[in-house]
Protein backbone atom coordinates (compact mmCIF):
# COMPACT_ATOMS: atom_id res chain seq x y z
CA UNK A 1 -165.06 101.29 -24.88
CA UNK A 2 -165.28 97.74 -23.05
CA UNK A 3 -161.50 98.50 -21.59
CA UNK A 4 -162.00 101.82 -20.82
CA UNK A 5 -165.30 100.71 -18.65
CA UNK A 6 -162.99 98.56 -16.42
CA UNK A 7 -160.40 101.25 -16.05
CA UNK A 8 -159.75 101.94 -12.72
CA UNK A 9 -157.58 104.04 -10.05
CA UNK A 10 -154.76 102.14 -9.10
CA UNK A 11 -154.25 100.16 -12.10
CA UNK A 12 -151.16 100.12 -13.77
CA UNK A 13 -150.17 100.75 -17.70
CA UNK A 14 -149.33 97.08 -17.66
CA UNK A 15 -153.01 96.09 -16.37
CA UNK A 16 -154.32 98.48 -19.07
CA UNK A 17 -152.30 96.98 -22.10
CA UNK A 18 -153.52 93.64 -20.77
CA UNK A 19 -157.04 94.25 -20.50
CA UNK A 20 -157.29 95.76 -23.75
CA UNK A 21 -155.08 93.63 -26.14
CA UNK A 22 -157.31 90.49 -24.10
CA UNK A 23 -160.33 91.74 -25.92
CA UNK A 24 -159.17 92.17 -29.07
CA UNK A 25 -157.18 88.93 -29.39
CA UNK A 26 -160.57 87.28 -27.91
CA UNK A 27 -162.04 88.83 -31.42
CA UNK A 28 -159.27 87.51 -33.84
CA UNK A 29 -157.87 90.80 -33.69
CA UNK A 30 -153.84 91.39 -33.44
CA UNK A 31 -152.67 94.22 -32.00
CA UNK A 32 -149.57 95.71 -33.28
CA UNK A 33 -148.61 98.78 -31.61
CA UNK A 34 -149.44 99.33 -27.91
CA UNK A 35 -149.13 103.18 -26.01
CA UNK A 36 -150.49 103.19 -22.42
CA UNK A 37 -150.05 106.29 -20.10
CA UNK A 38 -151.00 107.63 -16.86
CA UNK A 39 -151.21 111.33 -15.28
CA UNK A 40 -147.92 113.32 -15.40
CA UNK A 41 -146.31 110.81 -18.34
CA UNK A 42 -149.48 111.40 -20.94
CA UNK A 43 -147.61 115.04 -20.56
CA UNK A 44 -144.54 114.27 -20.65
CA UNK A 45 -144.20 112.03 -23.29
CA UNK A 46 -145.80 112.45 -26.99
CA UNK A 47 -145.89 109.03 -27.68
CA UNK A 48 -145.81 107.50 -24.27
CA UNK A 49 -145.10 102.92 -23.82
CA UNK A 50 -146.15 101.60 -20.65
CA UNK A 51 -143.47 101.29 -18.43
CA UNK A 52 -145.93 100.40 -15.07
CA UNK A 53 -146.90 103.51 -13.47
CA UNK A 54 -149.95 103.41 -11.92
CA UNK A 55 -153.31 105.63 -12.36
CA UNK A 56 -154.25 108.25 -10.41
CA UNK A 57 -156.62 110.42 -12.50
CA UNK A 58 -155.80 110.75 -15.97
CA UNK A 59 -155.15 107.62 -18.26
CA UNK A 60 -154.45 107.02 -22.30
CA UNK A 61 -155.54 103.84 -23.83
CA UNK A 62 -153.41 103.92 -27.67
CA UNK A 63 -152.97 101.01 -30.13
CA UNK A 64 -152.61 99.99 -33.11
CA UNK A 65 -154.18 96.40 -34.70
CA UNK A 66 -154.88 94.77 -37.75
CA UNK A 67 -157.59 92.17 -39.13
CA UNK A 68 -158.67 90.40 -42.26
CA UNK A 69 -155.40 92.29 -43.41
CA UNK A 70 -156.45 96.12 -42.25
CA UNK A 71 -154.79 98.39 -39.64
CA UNK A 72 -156.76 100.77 -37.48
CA UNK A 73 -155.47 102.76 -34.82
CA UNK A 74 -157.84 104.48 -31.78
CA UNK A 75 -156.69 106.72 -28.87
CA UNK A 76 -159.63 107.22 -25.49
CA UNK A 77 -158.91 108.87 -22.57
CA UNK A 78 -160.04 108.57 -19.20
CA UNK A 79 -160.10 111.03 -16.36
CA UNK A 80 -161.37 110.72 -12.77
CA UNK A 81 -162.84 113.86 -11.80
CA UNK A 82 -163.17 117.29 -13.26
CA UNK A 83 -162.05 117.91 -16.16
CA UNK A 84 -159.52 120.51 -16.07
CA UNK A 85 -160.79 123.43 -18.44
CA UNK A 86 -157.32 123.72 -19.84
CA UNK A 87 -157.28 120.02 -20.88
CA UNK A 88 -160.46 120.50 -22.41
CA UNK A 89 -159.77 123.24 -24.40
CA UNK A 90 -156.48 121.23 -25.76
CA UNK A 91 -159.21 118.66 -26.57
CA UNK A 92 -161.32 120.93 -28.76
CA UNK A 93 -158.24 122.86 -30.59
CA UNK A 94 -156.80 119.14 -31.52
CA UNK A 95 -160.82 118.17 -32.54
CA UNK A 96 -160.34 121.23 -34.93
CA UNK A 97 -156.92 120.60 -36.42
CA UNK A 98 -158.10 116.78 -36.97
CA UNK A 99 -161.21 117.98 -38.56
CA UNK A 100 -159.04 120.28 -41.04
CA UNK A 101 -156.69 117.32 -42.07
CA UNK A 102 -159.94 114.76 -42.40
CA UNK A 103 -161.42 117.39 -44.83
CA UNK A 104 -158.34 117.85 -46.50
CA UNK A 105 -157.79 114.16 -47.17
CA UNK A 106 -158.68 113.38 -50.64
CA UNK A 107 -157.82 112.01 -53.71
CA UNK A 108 -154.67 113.14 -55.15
CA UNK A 109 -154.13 115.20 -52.38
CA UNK A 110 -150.09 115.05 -51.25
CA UNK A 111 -148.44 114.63 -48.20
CA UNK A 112 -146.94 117.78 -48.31
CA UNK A 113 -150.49 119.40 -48.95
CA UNK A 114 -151.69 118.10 -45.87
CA UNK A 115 -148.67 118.80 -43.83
CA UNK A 116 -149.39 122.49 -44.69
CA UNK A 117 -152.90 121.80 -43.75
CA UNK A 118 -151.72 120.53 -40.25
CA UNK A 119 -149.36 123.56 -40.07
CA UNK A 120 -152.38 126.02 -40.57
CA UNK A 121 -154.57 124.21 -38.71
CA UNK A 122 -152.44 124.45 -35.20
CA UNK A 123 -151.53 128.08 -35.67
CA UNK A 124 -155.41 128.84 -36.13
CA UNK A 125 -155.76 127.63 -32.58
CA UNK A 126 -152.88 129.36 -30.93
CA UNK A 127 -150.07 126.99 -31.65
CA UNK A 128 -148.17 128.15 -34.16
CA UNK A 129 -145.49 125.47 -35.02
CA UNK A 130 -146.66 122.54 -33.38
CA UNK A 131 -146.51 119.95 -36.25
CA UNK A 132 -142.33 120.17 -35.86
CA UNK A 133 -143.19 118.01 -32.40
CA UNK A 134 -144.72 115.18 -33.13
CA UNK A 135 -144.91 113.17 -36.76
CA UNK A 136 -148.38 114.57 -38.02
CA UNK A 137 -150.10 111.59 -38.97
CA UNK A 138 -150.23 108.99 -42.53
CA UNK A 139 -152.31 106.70 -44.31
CA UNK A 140 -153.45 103.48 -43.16
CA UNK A 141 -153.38 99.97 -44.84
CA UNK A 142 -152.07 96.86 -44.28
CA UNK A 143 -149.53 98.73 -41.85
CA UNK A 144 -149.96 101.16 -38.95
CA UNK A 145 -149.30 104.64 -39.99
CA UNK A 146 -147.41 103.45 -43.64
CA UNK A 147 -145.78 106.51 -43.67
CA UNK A 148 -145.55 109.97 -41.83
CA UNK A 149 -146.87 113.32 -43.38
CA UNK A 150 -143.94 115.46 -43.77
CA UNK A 151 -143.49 119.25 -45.06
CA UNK A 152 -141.76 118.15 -48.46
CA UNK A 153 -143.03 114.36 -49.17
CA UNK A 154 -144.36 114.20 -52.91
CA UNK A 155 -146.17 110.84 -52.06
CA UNK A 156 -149.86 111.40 -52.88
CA UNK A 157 -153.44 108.98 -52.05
CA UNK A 158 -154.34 107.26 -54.81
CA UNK A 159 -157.09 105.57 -53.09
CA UNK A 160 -159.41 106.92 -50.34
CA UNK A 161 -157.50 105.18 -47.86
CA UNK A 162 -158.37 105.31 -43.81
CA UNK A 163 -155.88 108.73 -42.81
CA UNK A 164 -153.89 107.57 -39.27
CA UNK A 165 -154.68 110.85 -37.00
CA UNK A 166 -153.00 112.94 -34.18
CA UNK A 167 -151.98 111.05 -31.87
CA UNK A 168 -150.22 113.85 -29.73
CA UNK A 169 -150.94 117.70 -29.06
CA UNK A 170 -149.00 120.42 -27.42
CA UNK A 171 -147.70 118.49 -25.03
CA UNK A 172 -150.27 118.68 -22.87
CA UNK A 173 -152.37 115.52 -23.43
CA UNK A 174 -155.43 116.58 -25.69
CA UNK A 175 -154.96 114.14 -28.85
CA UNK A 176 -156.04 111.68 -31.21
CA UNK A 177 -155.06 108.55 -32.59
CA UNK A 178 -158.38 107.22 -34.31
CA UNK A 179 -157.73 106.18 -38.41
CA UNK A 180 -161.16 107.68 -40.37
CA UNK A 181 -162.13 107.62 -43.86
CA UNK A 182 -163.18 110.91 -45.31
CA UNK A 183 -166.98 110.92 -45.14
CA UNK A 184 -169.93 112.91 -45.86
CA UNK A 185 -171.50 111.51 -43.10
CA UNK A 186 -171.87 112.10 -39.11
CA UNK A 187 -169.64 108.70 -37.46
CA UNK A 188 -170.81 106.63 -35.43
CA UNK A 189 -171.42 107.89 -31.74
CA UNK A 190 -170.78 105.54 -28.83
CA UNK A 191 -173.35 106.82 -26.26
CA UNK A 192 -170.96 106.02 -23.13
CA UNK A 193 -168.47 108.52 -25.10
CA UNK A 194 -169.44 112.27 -24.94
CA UNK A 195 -168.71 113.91 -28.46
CA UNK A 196 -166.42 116.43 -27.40
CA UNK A 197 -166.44 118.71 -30.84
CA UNK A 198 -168.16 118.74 -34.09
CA UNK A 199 -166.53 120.76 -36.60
CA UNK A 200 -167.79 121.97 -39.70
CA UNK A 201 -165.62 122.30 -42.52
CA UNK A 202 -166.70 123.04 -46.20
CA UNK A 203 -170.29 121.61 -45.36
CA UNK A 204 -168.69 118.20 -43.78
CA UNK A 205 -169.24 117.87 -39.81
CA UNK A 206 -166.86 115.58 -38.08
CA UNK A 207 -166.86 114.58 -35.05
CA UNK A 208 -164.44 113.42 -32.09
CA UNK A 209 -165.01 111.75 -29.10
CA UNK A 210 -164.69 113.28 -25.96
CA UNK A 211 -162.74 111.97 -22.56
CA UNK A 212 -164.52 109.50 -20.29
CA UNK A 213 -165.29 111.21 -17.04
CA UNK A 214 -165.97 109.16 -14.11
């Protein structure tokens, strides 16, 4: 939240790599993967590297980093303006397919299992094959994403480990990149960061945050 406050119009991907990896390396923290858009490449690209384009209204903050041995990952958005309703709604069908594979994510549960969970998930909200685009996701540990769900992958979780979510969406820019552990609990709310959909599944809520407006 601290880099996306000092986003601005007119910055480039480069300033927005730089201002964000600053604050973590301040905190002992090493990033590992970095994925920095603006506007018309957020759309263009599923997993988008900054290559210097500058912001006009729409911008993607995406990285990976690891401490004390751990790897997160965490994707915010930022868009000056109105929303456009059709970004929005992306927004709330990818809140809904990330709530589905968070629920899913349990104990014994298989890669394959939650690949078909993805699969259903996307065609529930109007996108029926969607997962073939973009990897769908894998567990978290002392990697970034150590491994990729796929349709046929035996591997299961032995452990509840943090699950590495969407990170990309139908192309359009409406994703998610944040690892989570399965929880009974609501997260954490930042209260800069609008929640942009709580979805209940089998009695858990879980919610995702929404895109800084400015």
């Amino acid at each position: 939240m601290e880099a996306l406050r000092e986003v601005e119009p007119g910055m480039s991907e480069y300033d927005m790599e730089a201002i964000t990896e600053e604050g973590l390396l301040r905190r002992g923290i090493l990033p590992s993967v970095a994925l920095y858009a603006v506007d018309e490449r957020i759309f263009k690209y599923k997993h988008a590297v900054p290559r210097g384009r500058r912001l006009k209204q729409y911008g993607m903050l995406n990285l990976c980093s690891r401490k004390w041995g751990l790897a997160i990952s965490i994707t915010r958005f930022i868009y000056f303006g109105a929303l456009p309703e059709e970004l929005a709604a992306r927004f709330n069908s990818a809140a809904r397919v990330n709530a589905a594979l968070l629920n899913a994510t349990r104990v014994g549960a298989t890669s394959a299992q939650l690949f078909k969970v993805a699969a259903a998930a996307y065609a529930t909200e109007g996108y029926p094959g969607e997962e073939r685009f973009h990897h769908q996701a894998g567990p978290l540990d002392m990697a970034s994403a150590n491994g990729w769900q796929r349709p046929r992958e035996p591997r299961w979780l032995s452990i509840a480990r943090p699950l590495h979510g969407i990170r990309a969406f139908a192309g359009q820019g409406g994703g998610y990149g944040d690892s989570a552990r399965r929880q009974h609990r609501k997260p954490h709310r930042h209260p800069e960061l609008p929640v942009l959909s709580e979805a209940i599944v089998e009695g858990s809520t879980y919610a995702a945050a929404g895109v800084l407006v400015k």
